[in-house]
Each structure stands twice: as structure tokens, then as C-alpha cells.
PDB file of N, CA and C in Angstrom:
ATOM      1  N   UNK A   1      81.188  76.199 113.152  1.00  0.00           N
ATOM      2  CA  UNK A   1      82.418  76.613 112.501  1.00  0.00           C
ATOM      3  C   UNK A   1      82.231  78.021 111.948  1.00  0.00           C
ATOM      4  N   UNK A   2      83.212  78.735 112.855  1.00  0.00           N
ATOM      5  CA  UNK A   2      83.571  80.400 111.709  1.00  0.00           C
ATOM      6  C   UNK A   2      83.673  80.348 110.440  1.00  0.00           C
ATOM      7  N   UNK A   3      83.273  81.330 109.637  1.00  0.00           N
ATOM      8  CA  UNK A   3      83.386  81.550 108.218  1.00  0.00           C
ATOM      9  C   UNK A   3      84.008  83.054 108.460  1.00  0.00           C
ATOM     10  N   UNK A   4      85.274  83.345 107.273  1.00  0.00           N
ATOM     11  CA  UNK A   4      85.820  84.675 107.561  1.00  0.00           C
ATOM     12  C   UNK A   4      85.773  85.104 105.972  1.00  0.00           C
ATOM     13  N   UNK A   5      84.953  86.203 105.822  1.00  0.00           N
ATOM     14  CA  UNK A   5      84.560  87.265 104.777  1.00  0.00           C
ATOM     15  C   UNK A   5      85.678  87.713 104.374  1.00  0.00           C
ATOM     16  N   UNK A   6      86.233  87.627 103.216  1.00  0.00           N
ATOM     17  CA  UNK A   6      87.465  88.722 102.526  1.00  0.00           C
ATOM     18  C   UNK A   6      86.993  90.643 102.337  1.00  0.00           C
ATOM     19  N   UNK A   7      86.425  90.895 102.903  1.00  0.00           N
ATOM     20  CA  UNK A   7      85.744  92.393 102.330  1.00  0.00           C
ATOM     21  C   UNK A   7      86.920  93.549 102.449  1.00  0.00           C
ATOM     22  N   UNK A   8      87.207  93.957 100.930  1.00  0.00           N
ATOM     23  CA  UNK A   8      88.011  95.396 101.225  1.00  0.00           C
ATOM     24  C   UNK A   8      89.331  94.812 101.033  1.00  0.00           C
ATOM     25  N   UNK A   9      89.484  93.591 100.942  1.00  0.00           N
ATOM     26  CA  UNK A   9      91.207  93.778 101.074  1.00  0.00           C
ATOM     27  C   UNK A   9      91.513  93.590  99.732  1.00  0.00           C
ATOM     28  N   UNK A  10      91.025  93.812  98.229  1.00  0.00           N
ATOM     29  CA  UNK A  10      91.745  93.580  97.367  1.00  0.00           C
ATOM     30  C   UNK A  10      91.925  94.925  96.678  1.00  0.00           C
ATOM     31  N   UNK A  11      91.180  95.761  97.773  1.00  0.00           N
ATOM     32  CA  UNK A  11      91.219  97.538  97.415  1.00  0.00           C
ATOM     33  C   UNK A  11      92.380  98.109  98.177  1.00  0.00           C
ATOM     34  N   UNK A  12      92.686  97.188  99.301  1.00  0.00           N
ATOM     35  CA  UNK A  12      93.402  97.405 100.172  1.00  0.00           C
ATOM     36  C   UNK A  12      94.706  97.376  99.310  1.00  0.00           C
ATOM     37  N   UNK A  13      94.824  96.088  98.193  1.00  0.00           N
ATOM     38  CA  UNK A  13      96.326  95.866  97.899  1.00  0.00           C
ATOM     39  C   UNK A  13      97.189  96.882  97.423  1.00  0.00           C
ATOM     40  N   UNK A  14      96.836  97.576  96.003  1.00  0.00           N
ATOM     41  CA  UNK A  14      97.358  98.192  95.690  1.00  0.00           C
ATOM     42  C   UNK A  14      97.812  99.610  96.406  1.00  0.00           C
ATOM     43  N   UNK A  15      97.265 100.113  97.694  1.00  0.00           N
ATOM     44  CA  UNK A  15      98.003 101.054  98.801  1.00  0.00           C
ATOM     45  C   UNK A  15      99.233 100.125  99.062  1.00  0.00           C
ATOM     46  N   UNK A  16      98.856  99.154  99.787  1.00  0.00           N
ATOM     47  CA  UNK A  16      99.855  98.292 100.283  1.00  0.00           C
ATOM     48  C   UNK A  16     101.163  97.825  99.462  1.00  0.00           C
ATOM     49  N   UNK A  17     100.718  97.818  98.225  1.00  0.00           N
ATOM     50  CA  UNK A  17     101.739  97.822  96.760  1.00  0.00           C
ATOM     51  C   UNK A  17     102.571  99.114  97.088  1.00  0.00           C
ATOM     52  N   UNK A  18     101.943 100.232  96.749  1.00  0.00           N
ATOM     53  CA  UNK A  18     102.569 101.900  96.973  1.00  0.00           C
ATOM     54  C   UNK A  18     103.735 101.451  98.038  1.00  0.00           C
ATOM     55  N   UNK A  19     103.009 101.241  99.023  1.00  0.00           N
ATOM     56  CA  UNK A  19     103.662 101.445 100.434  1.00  0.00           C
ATOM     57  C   UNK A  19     104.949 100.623 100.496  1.00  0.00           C
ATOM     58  N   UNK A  20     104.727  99.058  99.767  1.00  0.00           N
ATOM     59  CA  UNK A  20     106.239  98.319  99.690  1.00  0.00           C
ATOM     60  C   UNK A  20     106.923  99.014  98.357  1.00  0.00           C
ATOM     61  N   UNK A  21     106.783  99.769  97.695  1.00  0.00           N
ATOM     62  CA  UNK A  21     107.483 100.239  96.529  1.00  0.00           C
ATOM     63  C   UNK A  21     108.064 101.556  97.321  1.00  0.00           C
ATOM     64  N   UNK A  22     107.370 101.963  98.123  1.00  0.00           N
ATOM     65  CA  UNK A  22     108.366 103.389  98.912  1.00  0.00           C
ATOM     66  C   UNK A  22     109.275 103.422  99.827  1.00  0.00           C
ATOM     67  N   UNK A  23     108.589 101.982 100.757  1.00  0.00           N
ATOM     68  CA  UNK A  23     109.821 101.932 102.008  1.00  0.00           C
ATOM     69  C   UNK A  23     110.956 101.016 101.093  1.00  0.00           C
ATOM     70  N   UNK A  24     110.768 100.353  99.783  1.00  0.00           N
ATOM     71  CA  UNK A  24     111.720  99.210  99.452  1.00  0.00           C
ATOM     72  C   UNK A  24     112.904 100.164  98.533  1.00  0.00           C
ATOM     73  N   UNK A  25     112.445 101.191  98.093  1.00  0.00           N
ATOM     74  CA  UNK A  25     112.962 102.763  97.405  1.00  0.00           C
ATOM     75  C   UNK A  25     113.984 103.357  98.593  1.00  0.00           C
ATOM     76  N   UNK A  26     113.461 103.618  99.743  1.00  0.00           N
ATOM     77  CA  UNK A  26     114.127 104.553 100.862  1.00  0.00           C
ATOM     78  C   UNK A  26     115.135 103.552 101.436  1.00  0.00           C
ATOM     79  N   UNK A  27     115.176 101.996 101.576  1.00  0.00           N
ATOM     80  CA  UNK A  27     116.213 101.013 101.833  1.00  0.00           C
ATOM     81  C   UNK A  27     117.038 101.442 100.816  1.00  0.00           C
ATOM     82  N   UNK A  28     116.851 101.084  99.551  1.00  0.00           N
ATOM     83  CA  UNK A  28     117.644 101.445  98.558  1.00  0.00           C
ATOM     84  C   UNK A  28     118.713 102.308  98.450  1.00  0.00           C
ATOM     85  N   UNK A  29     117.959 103.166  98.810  1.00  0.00           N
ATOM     86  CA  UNK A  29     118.690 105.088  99.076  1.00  0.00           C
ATOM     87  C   UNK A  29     119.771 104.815 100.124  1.00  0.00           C
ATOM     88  N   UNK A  30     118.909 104.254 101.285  1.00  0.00           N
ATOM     89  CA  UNK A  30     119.898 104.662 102.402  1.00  0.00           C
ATOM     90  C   UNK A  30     121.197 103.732 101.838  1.00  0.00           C
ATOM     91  N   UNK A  31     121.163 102.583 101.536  1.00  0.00           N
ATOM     92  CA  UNK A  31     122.156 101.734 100.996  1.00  0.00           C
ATOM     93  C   UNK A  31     123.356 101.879 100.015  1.00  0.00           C
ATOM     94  N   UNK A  32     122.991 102.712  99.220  1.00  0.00           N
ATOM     95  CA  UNK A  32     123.547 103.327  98.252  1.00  0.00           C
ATOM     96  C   UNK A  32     124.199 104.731  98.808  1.00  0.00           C
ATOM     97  N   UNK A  33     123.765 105.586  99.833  1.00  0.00           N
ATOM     98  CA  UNK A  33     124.213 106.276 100.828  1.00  0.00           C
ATOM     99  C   UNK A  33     125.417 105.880 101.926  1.00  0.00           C
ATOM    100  N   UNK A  34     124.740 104.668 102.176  1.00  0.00           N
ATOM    101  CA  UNK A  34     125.966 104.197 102.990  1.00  0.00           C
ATOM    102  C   UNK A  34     127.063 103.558 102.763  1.00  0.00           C
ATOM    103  N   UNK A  35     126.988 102.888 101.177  1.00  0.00           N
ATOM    104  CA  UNK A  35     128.036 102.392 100.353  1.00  0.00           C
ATOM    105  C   UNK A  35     128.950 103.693 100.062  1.00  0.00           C
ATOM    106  N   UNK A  36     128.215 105.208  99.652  1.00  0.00           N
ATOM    107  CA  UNK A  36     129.196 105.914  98.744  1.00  0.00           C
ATOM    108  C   UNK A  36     130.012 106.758 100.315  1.00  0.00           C
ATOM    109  N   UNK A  37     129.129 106.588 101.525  1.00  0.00           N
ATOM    110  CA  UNK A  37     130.356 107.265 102.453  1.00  0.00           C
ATOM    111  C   UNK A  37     131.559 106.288 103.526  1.00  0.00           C
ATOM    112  N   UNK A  38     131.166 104.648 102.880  1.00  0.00           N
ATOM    113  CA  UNK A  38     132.190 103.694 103.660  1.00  0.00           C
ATOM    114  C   UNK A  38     133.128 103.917 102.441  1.00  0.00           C
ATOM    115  N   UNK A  39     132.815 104.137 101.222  1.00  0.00           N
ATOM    116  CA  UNK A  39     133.632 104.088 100.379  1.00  0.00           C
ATOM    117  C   UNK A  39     134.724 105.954 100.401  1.00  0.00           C
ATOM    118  N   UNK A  40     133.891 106.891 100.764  1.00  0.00           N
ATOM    119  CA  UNK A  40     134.671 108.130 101.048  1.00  0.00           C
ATOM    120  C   UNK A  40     135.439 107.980 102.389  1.00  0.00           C
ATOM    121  N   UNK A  41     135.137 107.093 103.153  1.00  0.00           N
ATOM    122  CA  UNK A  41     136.118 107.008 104.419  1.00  0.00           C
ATOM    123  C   UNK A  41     137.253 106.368 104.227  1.00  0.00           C
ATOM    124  N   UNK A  42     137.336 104.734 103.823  1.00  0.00           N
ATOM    125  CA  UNK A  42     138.123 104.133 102.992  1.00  0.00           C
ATOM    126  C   UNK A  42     138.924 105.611 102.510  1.00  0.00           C
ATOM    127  N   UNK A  43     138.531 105.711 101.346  1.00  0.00           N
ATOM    128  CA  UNK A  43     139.691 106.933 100.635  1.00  0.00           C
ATOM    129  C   UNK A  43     140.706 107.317 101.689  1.00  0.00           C
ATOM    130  N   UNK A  44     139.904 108.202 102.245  1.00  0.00           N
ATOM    131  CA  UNK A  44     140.759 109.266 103.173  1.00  0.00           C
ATOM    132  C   UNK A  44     141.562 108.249 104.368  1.00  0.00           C
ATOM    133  N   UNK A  45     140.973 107.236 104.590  1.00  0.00           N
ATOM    134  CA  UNK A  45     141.897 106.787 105.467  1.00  0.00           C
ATOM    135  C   UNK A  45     143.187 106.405 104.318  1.00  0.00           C
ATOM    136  N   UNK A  46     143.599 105.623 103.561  1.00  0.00           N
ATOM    137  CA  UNK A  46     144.465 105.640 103.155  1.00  0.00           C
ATOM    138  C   UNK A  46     145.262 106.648 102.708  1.00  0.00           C
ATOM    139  N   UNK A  47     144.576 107.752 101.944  1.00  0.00           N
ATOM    140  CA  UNK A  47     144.735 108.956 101.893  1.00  0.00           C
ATOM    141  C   UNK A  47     145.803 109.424 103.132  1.00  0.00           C
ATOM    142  N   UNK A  48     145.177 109.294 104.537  1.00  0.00           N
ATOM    143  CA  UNK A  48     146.082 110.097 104.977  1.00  0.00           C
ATOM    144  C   UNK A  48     147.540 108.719 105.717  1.00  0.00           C
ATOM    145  N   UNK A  49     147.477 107.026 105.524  1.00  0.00           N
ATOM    146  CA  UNK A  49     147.600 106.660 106.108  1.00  0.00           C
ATOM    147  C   UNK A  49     148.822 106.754 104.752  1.00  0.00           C
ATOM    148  N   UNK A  50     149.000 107.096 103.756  1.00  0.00           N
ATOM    149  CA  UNK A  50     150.186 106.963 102.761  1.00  0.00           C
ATOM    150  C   UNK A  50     150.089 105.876 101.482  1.00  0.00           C
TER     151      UNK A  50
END
């Protein structure tokens, strides 16, 4: 029977922490990006629809 060594990965976490705190930041962004220009289209369509 294999035995599997943990080595390095609890140094590993906190990169891996960084890394879900930046891409979970840039979802964020884009989301909040894409809310404020469905919401500027909205406008103008009614805008021009009367």
C-alpha cells in the first residue's frame, strides 16, 4: 500500500488564498461593470423609445 506525503502544500495555501481573493475581485468588477452598462442601455433604450 502507497503512502502519500503532504510536503509544501500548507506554504502553498496562502498563494492559493491571494490567487482566489484576485480572480474572485476581477468577477466582481466585471459584474458590477456589466450591471452598470445593461443598466445604461436600458436607459437609452427607453430614452429614445418615449
Amino acid at each position: 500500500m502507497a503512502t502519500h506525503k503532504k510536503t509544501g502544500s500548507a506554504a502553498a495555501l496562502p498563494a492559493q488564498s491571494d490567487l482566489f481573493a484576485t480572480v474572485s475581485g476581477l468577477i466582481e468588477e466585471a459584474r458590477r461593470a456589466l450591471a452598470q452598462q445593461a443598466n445604461s442601455a436600458t436607459v437609452f433604450l427607453f430614452w429614445r423609445i418615449g
